[in-house]
Protein backbone atom coordinates (compact mmCIF):
# COMPACT_ATOMS: atom_id res chain seq x y z
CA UNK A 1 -72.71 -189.41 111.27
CA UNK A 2 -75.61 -188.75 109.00
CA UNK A 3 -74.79 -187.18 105.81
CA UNK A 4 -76.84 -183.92 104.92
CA UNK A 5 -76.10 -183.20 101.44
CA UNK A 6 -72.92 -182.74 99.54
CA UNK A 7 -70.39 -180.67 100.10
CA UNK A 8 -70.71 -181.81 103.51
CA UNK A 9 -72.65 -180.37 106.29
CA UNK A 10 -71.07 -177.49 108.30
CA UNK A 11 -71.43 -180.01 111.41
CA UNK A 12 -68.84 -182.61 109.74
CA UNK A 13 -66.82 -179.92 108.47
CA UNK A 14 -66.40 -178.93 112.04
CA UNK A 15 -65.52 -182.71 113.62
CA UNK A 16 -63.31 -182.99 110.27
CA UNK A 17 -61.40 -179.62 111.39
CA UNK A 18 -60.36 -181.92 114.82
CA UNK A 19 -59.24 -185.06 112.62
CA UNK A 20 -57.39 -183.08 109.53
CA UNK A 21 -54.75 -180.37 109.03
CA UNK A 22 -57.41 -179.17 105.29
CA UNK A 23 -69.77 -160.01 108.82
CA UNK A 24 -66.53 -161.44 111.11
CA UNK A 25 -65.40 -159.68 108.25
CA UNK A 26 -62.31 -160.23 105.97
CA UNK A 27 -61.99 -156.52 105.84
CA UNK A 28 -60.04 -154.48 103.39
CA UNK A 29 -58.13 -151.55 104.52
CA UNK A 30 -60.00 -148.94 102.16
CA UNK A 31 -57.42 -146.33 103.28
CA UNK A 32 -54.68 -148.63 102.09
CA UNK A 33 -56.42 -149.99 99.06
CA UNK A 34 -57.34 -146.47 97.87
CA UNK A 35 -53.55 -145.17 98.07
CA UNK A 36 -52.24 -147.84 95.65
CA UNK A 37 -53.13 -146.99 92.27
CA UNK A 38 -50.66 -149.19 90.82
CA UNK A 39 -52.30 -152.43 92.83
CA UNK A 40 -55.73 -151.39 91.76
CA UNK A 41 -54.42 -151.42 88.06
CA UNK A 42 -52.79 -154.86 88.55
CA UNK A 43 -56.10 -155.95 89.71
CA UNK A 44 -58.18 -154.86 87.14
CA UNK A 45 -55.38 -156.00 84.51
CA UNK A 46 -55.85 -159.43 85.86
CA UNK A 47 -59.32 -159.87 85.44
CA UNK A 48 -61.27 -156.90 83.74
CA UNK A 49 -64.65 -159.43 84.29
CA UNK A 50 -64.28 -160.35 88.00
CA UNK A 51 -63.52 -158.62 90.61
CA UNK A 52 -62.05 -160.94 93.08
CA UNK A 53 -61.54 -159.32 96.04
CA UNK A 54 -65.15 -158.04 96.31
CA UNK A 55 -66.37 -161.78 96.89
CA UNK A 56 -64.26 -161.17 100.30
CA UNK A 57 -67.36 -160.69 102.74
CA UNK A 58 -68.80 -161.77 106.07
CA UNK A 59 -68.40 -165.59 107.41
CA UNK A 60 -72.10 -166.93 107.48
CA UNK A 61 -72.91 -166.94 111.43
CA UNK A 62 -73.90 -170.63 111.50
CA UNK A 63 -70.44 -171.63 110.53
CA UNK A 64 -68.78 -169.15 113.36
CA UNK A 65 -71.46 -170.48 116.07
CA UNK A 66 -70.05 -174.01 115.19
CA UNK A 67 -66.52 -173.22 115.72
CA UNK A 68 -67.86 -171.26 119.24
CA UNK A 69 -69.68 -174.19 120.36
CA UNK A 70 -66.71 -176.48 119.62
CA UNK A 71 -64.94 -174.16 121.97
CA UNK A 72 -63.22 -172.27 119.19
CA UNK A 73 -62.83 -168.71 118.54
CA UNK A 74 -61.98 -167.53 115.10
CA UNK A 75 -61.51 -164.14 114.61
CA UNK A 76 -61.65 -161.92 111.40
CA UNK A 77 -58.86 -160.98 109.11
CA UNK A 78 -58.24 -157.50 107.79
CA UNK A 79 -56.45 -158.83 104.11
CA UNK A 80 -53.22 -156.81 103.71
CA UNK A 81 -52.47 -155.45 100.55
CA UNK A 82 -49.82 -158.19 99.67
CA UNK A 83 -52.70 -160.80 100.89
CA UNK A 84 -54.69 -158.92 97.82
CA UNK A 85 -52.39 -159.52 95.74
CA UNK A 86 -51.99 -163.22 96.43
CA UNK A 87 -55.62 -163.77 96.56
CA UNK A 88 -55.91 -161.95 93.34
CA UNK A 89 -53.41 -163.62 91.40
CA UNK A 90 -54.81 -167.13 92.89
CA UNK A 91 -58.48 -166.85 91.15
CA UNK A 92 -56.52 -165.59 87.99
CA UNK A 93 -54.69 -169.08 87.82
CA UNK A 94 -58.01 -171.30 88.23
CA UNK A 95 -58.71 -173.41 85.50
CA UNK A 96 -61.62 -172.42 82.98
CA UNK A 97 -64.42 -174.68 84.59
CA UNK A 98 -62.99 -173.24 87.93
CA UNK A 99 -63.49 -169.58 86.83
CA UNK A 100 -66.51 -169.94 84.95
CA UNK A 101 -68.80 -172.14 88.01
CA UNK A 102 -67.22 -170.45 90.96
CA UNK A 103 -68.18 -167.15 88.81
CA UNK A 104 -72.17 -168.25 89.21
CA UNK A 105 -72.50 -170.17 92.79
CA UNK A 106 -69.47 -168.51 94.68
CA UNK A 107 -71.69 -166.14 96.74
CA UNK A 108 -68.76 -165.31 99.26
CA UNK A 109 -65.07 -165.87 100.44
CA UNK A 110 -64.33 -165.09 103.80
CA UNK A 111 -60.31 -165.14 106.02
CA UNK A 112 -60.17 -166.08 109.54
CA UNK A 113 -57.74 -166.40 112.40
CA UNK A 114 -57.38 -169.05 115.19
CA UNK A 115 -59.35 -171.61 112.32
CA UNK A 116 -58.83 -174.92 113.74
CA UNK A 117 -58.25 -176.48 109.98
CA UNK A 118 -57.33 -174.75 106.91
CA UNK A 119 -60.95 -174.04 105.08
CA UNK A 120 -64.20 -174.64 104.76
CA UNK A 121 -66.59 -175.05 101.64
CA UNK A 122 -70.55 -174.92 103.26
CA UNK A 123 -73.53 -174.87 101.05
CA UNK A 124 -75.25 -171.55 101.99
CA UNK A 125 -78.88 -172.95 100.03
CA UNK A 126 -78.64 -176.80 100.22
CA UNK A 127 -82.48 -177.24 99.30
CA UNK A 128 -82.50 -175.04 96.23
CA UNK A 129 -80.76 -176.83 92.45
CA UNK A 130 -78.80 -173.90 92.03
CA UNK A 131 -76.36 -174.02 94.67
CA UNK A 132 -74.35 -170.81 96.02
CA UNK A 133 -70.85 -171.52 98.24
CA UNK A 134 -69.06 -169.63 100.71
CA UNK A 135 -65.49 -170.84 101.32
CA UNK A 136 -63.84 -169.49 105.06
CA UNK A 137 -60.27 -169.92 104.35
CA UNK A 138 -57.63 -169.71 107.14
CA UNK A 139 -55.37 -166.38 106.70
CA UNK A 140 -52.02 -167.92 107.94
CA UNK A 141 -51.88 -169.81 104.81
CA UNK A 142 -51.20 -166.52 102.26
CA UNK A 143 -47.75 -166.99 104.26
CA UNK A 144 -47.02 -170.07 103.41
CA UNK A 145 -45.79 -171.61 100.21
CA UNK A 146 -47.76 -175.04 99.00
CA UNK A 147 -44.56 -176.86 99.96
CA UNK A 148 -44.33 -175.77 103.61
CA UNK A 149 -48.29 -176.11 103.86
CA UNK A 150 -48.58 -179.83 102.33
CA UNK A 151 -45.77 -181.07 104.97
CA UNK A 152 -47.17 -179.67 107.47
CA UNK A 153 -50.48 -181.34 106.90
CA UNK A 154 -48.94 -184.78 105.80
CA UNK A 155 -47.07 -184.79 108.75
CA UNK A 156 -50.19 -184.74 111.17
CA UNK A 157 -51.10 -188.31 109.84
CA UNK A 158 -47.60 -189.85 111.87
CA UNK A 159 -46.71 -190.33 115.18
CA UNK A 160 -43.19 -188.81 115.71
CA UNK A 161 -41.64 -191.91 117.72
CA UNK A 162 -38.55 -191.62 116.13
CA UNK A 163 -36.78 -188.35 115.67
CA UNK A 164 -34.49 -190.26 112.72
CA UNK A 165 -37.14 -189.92 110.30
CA UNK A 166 -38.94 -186.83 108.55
CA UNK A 167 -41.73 -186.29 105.76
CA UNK A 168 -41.76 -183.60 103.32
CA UNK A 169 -43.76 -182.72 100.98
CA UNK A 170 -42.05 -181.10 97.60
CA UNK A 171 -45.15 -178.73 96.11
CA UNK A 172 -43.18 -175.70 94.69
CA UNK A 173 -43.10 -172.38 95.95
CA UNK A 174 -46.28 -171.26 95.06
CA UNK A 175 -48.30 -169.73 97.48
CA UNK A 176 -50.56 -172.79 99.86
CA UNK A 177 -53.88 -170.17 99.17
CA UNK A 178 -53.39 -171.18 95.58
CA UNK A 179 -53.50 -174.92 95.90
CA UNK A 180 -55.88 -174.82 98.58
CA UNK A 181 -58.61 -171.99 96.66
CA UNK A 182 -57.88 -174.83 93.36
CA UNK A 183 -58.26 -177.89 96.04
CA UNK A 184 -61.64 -175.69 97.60
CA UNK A 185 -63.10 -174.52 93.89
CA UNK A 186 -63.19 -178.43 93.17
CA UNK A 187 -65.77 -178.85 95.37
CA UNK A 188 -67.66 -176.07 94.48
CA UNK A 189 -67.63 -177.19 90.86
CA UNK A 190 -68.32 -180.54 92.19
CA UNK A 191 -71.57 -179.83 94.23
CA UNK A 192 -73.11 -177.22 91.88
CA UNK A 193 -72.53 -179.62 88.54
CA UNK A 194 -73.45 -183.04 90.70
CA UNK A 195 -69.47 -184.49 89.14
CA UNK A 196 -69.63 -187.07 92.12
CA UNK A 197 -72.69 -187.30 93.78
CA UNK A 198 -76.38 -188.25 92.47
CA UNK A 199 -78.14 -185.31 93.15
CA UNK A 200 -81.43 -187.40 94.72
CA UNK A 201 -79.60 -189.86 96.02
CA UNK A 202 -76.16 -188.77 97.03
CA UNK A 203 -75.12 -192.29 96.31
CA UNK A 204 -73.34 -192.93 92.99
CA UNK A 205 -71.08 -190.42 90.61
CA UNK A 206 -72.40 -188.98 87.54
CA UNK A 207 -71.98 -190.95 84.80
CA UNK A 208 -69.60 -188.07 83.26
CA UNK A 209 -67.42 -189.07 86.38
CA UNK A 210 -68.30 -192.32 86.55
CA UNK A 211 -64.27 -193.68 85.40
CA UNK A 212 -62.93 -191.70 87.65
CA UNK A 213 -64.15 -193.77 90.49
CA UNK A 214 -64.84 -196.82 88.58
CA UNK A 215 -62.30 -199.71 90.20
CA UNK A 216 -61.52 -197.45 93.34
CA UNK A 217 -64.67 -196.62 94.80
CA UNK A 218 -67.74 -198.50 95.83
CA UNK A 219 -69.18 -196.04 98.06
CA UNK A 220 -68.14 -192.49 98.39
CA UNK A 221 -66.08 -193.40 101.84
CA UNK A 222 -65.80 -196.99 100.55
CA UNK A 223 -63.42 -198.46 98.57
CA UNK A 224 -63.73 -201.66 96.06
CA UNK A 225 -62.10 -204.38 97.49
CA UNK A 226 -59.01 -203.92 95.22
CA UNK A 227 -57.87 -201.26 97.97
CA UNK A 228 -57.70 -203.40 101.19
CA UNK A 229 -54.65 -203.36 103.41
CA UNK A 230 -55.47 -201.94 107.00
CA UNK A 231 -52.65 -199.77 107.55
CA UNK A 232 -53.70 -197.79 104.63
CA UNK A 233 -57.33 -198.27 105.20
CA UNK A 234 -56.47 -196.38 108.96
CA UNK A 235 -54.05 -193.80 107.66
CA UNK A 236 -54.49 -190.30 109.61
CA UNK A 237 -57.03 -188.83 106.90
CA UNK A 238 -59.58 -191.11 106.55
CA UNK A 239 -62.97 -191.34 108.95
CA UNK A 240 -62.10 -193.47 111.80
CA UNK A 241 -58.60 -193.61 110.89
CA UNK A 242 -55.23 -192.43 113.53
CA UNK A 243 -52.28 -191.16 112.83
CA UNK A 244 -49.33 -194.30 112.58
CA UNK A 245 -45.85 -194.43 113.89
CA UNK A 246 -43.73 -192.16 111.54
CA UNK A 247 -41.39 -195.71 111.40
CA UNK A 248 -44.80 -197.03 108.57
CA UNK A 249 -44.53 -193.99 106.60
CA UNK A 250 -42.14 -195.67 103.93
CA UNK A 251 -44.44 -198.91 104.01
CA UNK A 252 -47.85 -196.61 104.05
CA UNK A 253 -46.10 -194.68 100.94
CA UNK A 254 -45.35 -197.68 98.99
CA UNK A 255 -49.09 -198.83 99.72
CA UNK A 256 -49.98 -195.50 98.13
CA UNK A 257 -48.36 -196.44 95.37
CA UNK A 258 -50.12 -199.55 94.44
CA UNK A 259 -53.08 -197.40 94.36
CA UNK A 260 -54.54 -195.05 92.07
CA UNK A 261 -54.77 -192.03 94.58
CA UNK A 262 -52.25 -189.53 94.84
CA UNK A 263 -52.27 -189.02 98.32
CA UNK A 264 -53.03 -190.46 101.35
CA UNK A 265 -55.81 -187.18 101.70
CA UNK A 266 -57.53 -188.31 98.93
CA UNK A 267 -58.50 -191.42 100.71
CA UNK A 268 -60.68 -189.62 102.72
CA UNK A 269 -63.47 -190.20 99.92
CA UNK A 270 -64.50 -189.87 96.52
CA UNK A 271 -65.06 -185.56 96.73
CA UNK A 272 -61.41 -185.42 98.35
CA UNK A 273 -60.26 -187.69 95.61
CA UNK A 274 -61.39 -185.83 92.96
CA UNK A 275 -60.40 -182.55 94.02
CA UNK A 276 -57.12 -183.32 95.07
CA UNK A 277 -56.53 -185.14 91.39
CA UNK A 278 -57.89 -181.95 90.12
CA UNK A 279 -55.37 -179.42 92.02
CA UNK A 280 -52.77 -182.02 91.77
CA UNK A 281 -53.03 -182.24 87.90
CA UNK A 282 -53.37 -178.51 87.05
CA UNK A 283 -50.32 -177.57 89.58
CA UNK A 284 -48.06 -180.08 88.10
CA UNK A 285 -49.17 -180.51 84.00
CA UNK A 286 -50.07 -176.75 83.37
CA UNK A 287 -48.17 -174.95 86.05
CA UNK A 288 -45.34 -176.70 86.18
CA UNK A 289 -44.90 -177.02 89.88
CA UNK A 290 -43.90 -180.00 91.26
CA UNK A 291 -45.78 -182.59 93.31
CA UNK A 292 -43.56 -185.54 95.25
CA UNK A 293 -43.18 -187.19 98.78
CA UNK A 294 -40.09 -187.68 99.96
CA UNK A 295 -39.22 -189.58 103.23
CA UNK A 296 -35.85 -188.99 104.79
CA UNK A 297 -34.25 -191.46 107.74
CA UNK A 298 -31.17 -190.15 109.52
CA UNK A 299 -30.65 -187.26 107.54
CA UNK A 300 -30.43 -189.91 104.37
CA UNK A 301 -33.35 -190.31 101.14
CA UNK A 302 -35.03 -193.43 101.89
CA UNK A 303 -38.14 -192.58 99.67
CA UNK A 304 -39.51 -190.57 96.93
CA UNK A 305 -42.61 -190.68 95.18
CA UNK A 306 -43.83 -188.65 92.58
CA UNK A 307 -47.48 -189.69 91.95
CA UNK A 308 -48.16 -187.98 88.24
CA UNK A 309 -45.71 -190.47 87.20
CA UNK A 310 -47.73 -193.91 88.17
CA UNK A 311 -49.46 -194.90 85.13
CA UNK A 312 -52.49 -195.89 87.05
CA UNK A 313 -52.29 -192.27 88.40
CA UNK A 314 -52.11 -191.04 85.22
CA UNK A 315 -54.74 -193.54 83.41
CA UNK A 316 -57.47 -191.11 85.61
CA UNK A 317 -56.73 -188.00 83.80
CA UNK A 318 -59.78 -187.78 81.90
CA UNK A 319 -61.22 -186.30 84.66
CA UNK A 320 -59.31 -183.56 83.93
CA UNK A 321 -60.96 -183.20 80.11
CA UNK A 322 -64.04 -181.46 81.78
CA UNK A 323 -62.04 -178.83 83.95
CA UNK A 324 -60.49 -177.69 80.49
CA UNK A 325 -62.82 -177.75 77.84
């Protein structure tokens, strides 16, 4: 599929919806909105320099013609005043790169129903240098913590054949909106500063990135060759891959492990990579939260992995420098 230019086209955002669990107007009640002084104050308290909640806005039509043509019918979502609140206190726990970029080129955020995959980032002026986002998020996650939302993705790469075993993914109790807006804002940081991608050629990472990838990637779907074993090379998230036999998941964990990635998603290439390093790192090292897999067999702990502990996990976090300084 030919590449158009980074983030990714809305086209292979669309066939990526089919392969991976990540105006119509995302109205706000104004009656509701209006009778809560004490939210309003909460709001502004947060974040006296940016108002949040007025990036919510239409979802460009080319993206909802896309999901119609694919047979799909997303439907707008009218945020609640608790979904405020979550989205409110989500942007307020970005890290400083995060706030200050997605301050400048996030034109728009929009919440849908019935979305096929859980959001969206689509470059609303790929010709022009200074890039503006919008990011169409699905609703159902601001009712979901990041725990229950990261199993239930992980466990779309595995073939339940045998009802002994089960995946779960320990991620806190945060709300999912949180990790996914951090996970979402990557990208958007990523395409407007060029991290990752040369901005003629869309071929090798900025040299201010360049360790980051150095040793893993050759390509920005391609590993080196020090990343080889088919099983993982096939896992559920990456192109071409298929979901495996829930009976591998202890063997495609361990090959995880020998890896520098964190989780099988960021396999999918170099962009996922770095922006699930990047929500990965901030949830666990300044929020606290946890981040582990755990694989059960017969109501028994078989395996546990907690990725920010590998050293070679660990030996990327310079990455991180830039997101904080």
């Amino acid at each position: 599929m030919k590449e158009k230019k980074y983030p990714y086209s809305l086209l292979q955002c669309i066939v990526l919806a089919f392969l991976l669990p990540f105006s119509l107007y995302a109205q706000i009640d104004k009656k509701e909105s209006a009778s809560s002084d004490k939210h309003n104050s909460r709001i502004n308290k947060c974040n006296q320099e940016w108002d949040f909640l007025a990036l919510v806005s239409k979802t460009p039509a080319d993206v909802i013609e896309l999901f119609q043509k694919a047979g799909m019918h997303p439907e707008e979502h009218k945020l609640t005043l608790k979904e405020q609140a979550i989205v409110t206190e989500a942007f307020s726990k970005l890290p400083p790169l995060h706030k200050k970029i997605l301050k400048e080129h996030l034109k728009s955020i929009s919440f849908l129903d019935n979305m096929p995959n859980t959001a969206l980032t689509s470059t609303l002026n790929p010709d022009d240098e200074f890039k503006t986002f919008h990011i169409a998020f699905r609703a159902g996650i601001l009712h979901q913590t990041a725990s229950e939302w990261l199993t239930e993705k992980e466990r779309k790469t595995f073939i339940y054949d045998d009802s002994s075993y089960s995946i779960t993914m320990e991620g806190g109790d945060l709300p999912a909106f949180l990790y996914v807006l951090i996970h979402e804002g990557t990208h958007v940081v990523d395409g407007s500063l060029g991290l990752l991608a040369d901005k003629k050629q869309n071929t090798k990472p900025d040299s201010s990135a360049f360790s980051f990838t150095k040793g893993v990637w050759q390509e920005r779907t391609v590993f080196t060759k020090a990343i080889n074993d088919s099983l993982f090379l096939k896992n559920g998230f990456r192109r071409g891959g298929e979901a495996t036999s829930v009976k591998n998941a202890v063997k495609l964990y361990t090959l995880l492990k020998t890896t520098p990635l964190l989780s099988l998603y960021s396999s999918s290439s170099w962009h996922e990579d770095l922006a699930e390093y990047i929500t990965v790192y901030h949830l666990t090292q300044r929020l606290k939260q946890p981040f582990r897999i755990v694989v059960h067999k017969d109501g028994k702990k078989v395996f546990r992995y907690d990725p920010m502990t590998n050293k070679s996990v660990l030996n990327r976090k310079g990455i991180a420098s830039i997101f904080y300084s």
